[in-house]
Protein backbone atom coordinates (compact mmCIF):
# COMPACT_ATOMS: atom_id res chain seq x y z
CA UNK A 1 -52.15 -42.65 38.41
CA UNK A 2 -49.41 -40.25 38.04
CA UNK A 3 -47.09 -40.06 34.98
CA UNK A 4 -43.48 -38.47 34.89
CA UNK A 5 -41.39 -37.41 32.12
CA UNK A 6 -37.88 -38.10 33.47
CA UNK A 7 -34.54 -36.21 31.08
CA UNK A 8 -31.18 -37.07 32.56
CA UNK A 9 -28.32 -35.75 30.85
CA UNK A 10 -25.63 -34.99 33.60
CA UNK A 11 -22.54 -36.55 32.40
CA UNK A 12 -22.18 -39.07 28.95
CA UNK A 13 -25.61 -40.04 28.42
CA UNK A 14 -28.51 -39.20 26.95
CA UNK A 15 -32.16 -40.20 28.26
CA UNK A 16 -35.87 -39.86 28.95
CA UNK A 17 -38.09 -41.99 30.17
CA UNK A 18 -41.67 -42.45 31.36
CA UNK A 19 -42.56 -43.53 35.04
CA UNK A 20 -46.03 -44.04 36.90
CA UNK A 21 -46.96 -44.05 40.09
CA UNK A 22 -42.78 -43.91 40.68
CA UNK A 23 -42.86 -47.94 40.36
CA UNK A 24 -43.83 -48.90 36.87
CA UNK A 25 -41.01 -47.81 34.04
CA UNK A 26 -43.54 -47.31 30.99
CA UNK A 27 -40.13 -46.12 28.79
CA UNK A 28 -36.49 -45.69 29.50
CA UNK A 29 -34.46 -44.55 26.39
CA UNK A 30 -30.65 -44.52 26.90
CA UNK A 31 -28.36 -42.57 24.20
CA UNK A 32 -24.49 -43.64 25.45
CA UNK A 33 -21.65 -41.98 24.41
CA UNK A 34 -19.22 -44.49 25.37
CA UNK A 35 -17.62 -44.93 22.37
CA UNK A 36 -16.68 -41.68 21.60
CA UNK A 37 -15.20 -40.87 25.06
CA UNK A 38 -13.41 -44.31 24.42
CA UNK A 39 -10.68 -42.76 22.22
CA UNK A 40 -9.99 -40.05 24.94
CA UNK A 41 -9.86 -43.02 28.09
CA UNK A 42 -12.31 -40.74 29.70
CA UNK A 43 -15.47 -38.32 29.72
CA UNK A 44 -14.62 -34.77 27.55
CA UNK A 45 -16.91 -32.45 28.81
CA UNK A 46 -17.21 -30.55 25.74
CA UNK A 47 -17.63 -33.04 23.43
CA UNK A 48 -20.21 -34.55 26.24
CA UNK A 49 -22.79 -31.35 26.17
CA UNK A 50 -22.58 -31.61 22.06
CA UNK A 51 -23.81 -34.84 21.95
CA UNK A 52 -26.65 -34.05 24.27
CA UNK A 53 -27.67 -31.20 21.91
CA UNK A 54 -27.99 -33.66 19.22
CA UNK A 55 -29.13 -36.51 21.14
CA UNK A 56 -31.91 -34.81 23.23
CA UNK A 57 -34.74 -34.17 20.77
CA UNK A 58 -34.88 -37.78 19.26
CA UNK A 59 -34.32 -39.50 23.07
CA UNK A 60 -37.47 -37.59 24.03
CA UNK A 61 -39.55 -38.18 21.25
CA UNK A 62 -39.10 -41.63 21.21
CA UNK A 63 -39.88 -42.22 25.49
CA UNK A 64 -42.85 -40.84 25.00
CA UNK A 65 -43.59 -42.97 21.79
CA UNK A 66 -42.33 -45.81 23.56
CA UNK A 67 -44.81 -45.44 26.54
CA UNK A 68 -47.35 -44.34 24.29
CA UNK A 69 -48.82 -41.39 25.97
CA UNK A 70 -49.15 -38.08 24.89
CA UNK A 71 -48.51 -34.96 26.66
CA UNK A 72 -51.79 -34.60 27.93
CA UNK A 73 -50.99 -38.05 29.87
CA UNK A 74 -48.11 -36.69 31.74
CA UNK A 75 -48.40 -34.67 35.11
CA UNK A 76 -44.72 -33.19 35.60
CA UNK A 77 -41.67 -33.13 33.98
CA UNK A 78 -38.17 -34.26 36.27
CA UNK A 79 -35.05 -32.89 35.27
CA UNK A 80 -31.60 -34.04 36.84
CA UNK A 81 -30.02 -30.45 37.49
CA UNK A 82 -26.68 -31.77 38.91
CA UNK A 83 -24.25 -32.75 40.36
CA UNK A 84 -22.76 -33.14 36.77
CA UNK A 85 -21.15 -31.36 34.20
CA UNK A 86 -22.40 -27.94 33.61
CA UNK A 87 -22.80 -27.88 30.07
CA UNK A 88 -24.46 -31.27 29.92
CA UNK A 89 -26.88 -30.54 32.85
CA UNK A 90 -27.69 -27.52 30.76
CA UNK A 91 -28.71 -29.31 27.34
CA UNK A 92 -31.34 -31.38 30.10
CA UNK A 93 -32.57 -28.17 32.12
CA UNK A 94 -32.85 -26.16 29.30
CA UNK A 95 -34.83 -29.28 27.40
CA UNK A 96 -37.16 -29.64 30.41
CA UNK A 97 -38.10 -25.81 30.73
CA UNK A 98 -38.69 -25.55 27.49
CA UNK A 99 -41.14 -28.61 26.95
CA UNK A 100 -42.85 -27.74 30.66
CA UNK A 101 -43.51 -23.76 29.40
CA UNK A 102 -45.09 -24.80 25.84
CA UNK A 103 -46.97 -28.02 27.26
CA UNK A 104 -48.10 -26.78 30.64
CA UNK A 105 -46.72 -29.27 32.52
CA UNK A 106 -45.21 -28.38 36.65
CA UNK A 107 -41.15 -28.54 36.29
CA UNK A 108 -38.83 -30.24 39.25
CA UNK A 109 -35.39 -30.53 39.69
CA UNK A 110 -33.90 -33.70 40.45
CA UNK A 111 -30.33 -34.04 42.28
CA UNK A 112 -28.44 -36.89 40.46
CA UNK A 113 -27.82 -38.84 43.60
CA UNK A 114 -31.05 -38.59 44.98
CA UNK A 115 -32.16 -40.26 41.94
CA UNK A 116 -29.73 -43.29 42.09
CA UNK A 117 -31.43 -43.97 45.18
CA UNK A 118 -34.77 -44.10 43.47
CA UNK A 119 -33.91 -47.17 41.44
CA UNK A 120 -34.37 -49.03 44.09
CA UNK A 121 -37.82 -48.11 44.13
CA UNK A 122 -38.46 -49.56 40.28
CA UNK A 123 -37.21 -53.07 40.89
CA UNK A 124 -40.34 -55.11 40.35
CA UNK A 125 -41.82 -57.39 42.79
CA UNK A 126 -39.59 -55.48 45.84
CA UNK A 127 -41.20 -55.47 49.12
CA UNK A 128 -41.93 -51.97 50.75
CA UNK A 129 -39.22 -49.87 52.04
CA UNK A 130 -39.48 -49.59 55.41
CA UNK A 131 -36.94 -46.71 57.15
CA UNK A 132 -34.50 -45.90 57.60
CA UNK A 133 -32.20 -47.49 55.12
CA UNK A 134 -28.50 -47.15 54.58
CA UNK A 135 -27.59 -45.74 51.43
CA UNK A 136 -24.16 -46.66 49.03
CA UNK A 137 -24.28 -44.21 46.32
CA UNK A 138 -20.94 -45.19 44.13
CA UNK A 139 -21.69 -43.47 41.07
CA UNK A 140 -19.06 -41.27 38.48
CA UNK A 141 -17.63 -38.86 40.89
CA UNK A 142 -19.10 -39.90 43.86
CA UNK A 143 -18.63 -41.85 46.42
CA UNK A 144 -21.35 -41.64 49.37
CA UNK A 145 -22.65 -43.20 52.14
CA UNK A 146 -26.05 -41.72 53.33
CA UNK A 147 -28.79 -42.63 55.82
CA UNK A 148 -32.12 -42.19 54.63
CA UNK A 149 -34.68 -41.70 57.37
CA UNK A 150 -37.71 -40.98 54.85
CA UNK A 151 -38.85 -40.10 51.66
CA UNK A 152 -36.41 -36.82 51.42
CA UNK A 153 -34.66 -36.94 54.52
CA UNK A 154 -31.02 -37.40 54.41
CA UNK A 155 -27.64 -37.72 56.61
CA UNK A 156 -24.78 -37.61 55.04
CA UNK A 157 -21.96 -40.02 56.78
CA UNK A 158 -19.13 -40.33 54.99
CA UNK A 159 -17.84 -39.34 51.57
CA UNK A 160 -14.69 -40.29 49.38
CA UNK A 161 -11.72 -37.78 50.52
CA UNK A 162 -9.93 -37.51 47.12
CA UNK A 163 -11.27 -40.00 44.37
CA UNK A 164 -13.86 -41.93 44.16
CA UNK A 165 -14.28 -45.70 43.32
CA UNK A 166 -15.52 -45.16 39.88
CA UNK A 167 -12.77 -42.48 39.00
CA UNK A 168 -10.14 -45.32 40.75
CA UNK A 169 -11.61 -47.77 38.29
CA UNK A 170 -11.05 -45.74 35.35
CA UNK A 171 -7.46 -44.88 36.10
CA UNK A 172 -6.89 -48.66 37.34
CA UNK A 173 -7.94 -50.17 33.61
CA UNK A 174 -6.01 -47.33 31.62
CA UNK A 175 -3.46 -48.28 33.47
CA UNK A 176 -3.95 -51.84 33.01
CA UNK A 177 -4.55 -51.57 29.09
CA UNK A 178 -8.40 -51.84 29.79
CA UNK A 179 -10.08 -50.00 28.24
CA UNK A 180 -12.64 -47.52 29.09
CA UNK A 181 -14.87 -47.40 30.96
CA UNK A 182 -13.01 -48.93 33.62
CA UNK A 183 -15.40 -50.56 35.82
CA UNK A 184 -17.14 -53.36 33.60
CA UNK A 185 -13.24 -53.99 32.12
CA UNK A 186 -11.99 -54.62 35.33
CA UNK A 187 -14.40 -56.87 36.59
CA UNK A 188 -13.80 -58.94 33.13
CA UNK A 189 -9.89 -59.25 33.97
CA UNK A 190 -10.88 -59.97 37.45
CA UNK A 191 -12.28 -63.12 37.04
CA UNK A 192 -9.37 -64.83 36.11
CA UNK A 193 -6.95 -63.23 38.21
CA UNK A 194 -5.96 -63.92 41.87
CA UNK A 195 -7.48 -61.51 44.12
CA UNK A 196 -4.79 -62.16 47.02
CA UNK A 197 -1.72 -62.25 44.48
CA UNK A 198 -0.93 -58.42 45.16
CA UNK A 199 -1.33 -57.07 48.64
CA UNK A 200 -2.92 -53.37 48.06
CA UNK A 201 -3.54 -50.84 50.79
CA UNK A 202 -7.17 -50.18 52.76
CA UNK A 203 -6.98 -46.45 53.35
CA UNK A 204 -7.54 -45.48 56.76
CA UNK A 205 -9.18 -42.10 56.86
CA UNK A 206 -10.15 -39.41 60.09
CA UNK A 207 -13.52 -39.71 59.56
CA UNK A 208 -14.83 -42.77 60.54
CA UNK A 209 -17.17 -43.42 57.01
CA UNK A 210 -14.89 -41.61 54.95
CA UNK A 211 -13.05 -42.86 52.02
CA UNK A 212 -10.29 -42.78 49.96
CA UNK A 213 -8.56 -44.55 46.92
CA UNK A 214 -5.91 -42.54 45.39
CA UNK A 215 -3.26 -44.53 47.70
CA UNK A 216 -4.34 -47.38 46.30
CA UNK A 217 -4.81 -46.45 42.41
CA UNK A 218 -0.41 -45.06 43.19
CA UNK A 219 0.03 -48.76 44.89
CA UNK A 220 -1.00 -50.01 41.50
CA UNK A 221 0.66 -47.81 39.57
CA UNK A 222 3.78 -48.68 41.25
CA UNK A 223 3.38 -52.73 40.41
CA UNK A 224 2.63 -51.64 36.88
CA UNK A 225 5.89 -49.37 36.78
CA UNK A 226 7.83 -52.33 38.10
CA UNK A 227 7.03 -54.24 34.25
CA UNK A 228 8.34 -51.27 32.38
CA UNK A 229 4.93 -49.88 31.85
CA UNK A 230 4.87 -45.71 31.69
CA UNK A 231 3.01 -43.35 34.26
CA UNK A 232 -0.34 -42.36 32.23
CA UNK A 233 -1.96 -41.03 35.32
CA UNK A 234 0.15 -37.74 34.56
CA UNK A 235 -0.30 -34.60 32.55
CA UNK A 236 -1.11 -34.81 29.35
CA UNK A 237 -0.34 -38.79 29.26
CA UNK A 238 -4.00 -39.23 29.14
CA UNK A 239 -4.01 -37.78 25.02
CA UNK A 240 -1.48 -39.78 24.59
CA UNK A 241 -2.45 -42.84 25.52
CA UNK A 242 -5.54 -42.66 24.10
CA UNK A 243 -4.14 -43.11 20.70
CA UNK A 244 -4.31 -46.16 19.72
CA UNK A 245 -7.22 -46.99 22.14
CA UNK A 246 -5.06 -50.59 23.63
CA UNK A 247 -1.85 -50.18 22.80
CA UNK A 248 0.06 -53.63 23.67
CA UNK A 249 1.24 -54.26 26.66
CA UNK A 250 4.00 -56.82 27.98
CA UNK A 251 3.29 -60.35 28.32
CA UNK A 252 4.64 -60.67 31.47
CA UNK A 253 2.22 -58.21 33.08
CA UNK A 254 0.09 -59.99 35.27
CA UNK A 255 -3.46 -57.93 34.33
CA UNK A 256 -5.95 -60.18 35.80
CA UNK A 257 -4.10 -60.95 38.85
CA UNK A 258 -3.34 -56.48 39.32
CA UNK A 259 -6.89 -56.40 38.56
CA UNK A 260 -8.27 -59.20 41.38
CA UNK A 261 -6.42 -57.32 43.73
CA UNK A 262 -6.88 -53.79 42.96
CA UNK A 263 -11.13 -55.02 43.02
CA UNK A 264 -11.17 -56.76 46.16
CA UNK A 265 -9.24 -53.68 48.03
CA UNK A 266 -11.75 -51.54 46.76
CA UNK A 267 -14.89 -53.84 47.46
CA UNK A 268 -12.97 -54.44 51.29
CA UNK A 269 -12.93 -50.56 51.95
CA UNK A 270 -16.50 -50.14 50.41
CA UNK A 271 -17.88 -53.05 52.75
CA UNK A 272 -16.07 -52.06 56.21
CA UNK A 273 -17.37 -48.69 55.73
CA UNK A 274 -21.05 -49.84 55.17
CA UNK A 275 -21.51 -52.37 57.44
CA UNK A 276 -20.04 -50.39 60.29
CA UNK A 277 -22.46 -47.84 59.69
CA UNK A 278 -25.30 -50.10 59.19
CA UNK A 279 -24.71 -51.39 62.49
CA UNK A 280 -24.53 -48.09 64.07
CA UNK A 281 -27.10 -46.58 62.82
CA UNK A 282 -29.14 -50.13 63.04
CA UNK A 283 -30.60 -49.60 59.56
CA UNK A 284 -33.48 -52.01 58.34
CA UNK A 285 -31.79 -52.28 55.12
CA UNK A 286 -28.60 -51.31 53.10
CA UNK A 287 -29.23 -50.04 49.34
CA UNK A 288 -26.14 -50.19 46.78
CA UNK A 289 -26.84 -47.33 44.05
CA UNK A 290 -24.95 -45.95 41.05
CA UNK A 291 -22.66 -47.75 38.27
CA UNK A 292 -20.27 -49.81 40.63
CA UNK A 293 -23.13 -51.34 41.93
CA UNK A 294 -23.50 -53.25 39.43
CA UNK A 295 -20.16 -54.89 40.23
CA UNK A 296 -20.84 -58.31 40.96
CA UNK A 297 -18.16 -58.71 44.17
CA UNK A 298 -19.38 -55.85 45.84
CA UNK A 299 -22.88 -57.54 45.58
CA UNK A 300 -21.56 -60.86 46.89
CA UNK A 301 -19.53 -59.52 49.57
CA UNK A 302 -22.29 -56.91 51.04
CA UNK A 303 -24.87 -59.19 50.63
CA UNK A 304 -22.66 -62.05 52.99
CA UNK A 305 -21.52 -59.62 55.78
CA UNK A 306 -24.53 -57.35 56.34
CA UNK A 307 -26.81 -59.10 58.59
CA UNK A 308 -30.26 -57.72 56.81
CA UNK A 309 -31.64 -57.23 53.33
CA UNK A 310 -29.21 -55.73 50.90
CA UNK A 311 -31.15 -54.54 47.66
CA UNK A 312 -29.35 -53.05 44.35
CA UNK A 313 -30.96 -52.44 41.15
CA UNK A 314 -30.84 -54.70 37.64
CA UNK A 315 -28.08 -53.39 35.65
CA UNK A 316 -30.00 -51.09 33.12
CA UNK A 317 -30.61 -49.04 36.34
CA UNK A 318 -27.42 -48.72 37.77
CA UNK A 319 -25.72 -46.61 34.90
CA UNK A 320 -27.08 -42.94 33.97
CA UNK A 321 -30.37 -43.77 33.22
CA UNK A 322 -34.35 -40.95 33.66
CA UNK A 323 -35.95 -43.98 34.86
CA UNK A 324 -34.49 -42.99 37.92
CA UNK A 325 -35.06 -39.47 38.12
CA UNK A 326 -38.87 -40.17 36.58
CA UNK A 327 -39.25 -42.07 39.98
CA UNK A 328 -37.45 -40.09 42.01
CA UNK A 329 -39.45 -37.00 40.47
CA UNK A 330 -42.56 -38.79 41.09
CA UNK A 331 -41.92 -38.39 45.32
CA UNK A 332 -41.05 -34.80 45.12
CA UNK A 333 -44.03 -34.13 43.01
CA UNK A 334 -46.06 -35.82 46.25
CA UNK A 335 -44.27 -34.03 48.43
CA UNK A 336 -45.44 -31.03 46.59
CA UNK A 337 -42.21 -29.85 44.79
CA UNK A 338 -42.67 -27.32 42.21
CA UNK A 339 -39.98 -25.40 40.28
CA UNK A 340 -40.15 -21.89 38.75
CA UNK A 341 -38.82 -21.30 35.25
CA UNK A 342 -35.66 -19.48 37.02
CA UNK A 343 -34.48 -23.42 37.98
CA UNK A 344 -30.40 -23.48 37.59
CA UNK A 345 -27.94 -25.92 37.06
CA UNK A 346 -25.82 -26.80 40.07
CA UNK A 347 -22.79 -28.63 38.91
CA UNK A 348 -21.65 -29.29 42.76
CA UNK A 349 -24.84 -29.88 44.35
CA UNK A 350 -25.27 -32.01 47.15
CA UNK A 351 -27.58 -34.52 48.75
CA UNK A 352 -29.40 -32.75 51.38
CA UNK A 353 -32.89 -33.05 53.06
CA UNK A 354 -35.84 -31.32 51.96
């Protein structure tokens, strides 16, 4: 059996965790800071990387007690090394050479959406992946569809043009009041809203599996200026609106109906995309990675128009989470990976073969 110590720290959370064989999650320690980007309606960088410095220590210490094995159990140690926030990658690399030098242990780095991928690979009782698969990464920043031919072989087919679906949530709900972070709050208003009462744009793009949502966040915006509400996706409107955390709003503004619509646009433009592809490419089976995965109309709607298996993982797994890149390290330890001590941080880095 092989054993991987997993740190992820690329964004707002802190974790480690303990994998084997890159199926079987023996730990998975998650240290959020949610609640203190709260007050700002969105992730501070700096304030991000200082958490991890405080966070990092005690996150590792207790994975390992948690999986009860001792450094002499492990065989590598996986560190996510972006894309992400520089200083917050930093805290993990930096965390990960250190322990590898003093414990003897091989070092890889792990790119953060290669790793959402690799959740799939921990849901229990799953059958075998058999290739190639279409891949949905919406996670933070990103927005990605990718074919995946075999264990590290990718094609990249389409991307988000300007934001991505988990940025348009977050701007959606601080518009809306929400709450961050945006995704979760929206689906909550959602559910009693009426997803047809508001007729938002599906962004047509050049590139054929491209996307794009900043039309539609300014579509909503535009409804919301209509009740009076103020523009907080401009400068410096993001401070202020982030004291108090939910101001009040008007009771005329129709939240869970703006919200219904702004989610099934969104889920629409996310589905098209994928299923064209999918049938293109005639993929065995589409895999829906990162946090707006765990969005339960996304899951609903792929799963009803794709014509094959649709897998996405529980929700612990869709967040930030070293499960993920345990697993994920666990393949490119197979595949022979090894890292020197001069491993970097690569704040842009993208999802390319190997």
């Amino acid at each position: 059996m092989t054993r991987i110590l997993g740190i992820e720290t690329s964004c707002d959370e802190t974790a480690a965790a303990v994998v084997e064989d890159g199926r079987t999650i023996l730990s998975n320690v998650i240290a959020s800071q949610v609640d203190i980007h709260a007050r700002y309606g969105g992730v501070f960088p700096e304030v991000a990387s200082r958490a991890h410095v405080e966070a990092i220590v005690p996150i590792v210490t207790r994975a390992m007690q948690e999986a009860h094995v001792g450094w002499e159990d492990l065989d590598a140690i996986a560190v996510t090394r972006g894309p992400g926030l520089a200083g917050s990658l930093l805290v993990g690399v930096n965390m990960a050479k250190g322990l590898a030098l003093a414990q003897g242990l091989p070092l890889i780095g792990i790119n953060h959406l290669e790793a959402h991928i690799y959740s799939l690979w921990l849901v229990q009782g799953a059958p075998e992946v058999r290739f190639p698969v279409l891949c949905l990464i919406v996670s933070g920043g990103h927005t990605e569809l990718v074919l995946m031919t075999d264990h590290g072989q990718y094609q990249r087919l389409g991307a988000t043009i300007d934001d991505a679906a988990g940025e348009a949530f977050d701007k959606v709900a601080r518009l809306l009041r929400l709450g961050y972070p945006g995704g979760p709050a929206i689906e909550q208003a959602a559910q009693w809203g009426n997803p047809k009462a508001f007729h938002f744009p599906r962004a047509r793009t050049e590139g054929e599996y491209d996307f794009s949502f900043s039309g539609l966040k300014t579509a909503v915006l535009r409804e919301v200026q209509k009740y009076g509400q103020p523009d907080t996706s401009a400068p410096g409107a993001l401070a202020a609106t982030a004291r108090p955390a939910n101001p009040p709003r008007p009771s005329d503004l129709p939240v869970a109906d703006l919200a219904a619509s702004f989610q099934a646009a969104v889920v629409d433009m996310l589905v098209e995309k994928t299923i064209a592809a999918a049938e293109a490419y005639n993929v065995t089976e589409i895999f829906l990675a990162g946090g707006v995965s765990a969005n339960k109309a996304l899951r609903q709607a792929m799963t009803q128009a794709a014509g094959r298996p649709v897998r996405y993982p529980p929700l612990i797994l869709c967040t930030d989470n070293a499960a993920m890149v345990a697993a994920c390290g666990y393949f490119r330890f197979q595949a022979g990976q090894r890292d020197g001590w001069d491993l970097d941080v690569i704040p842009s880095l993208k999802l390319t073969s190997t």
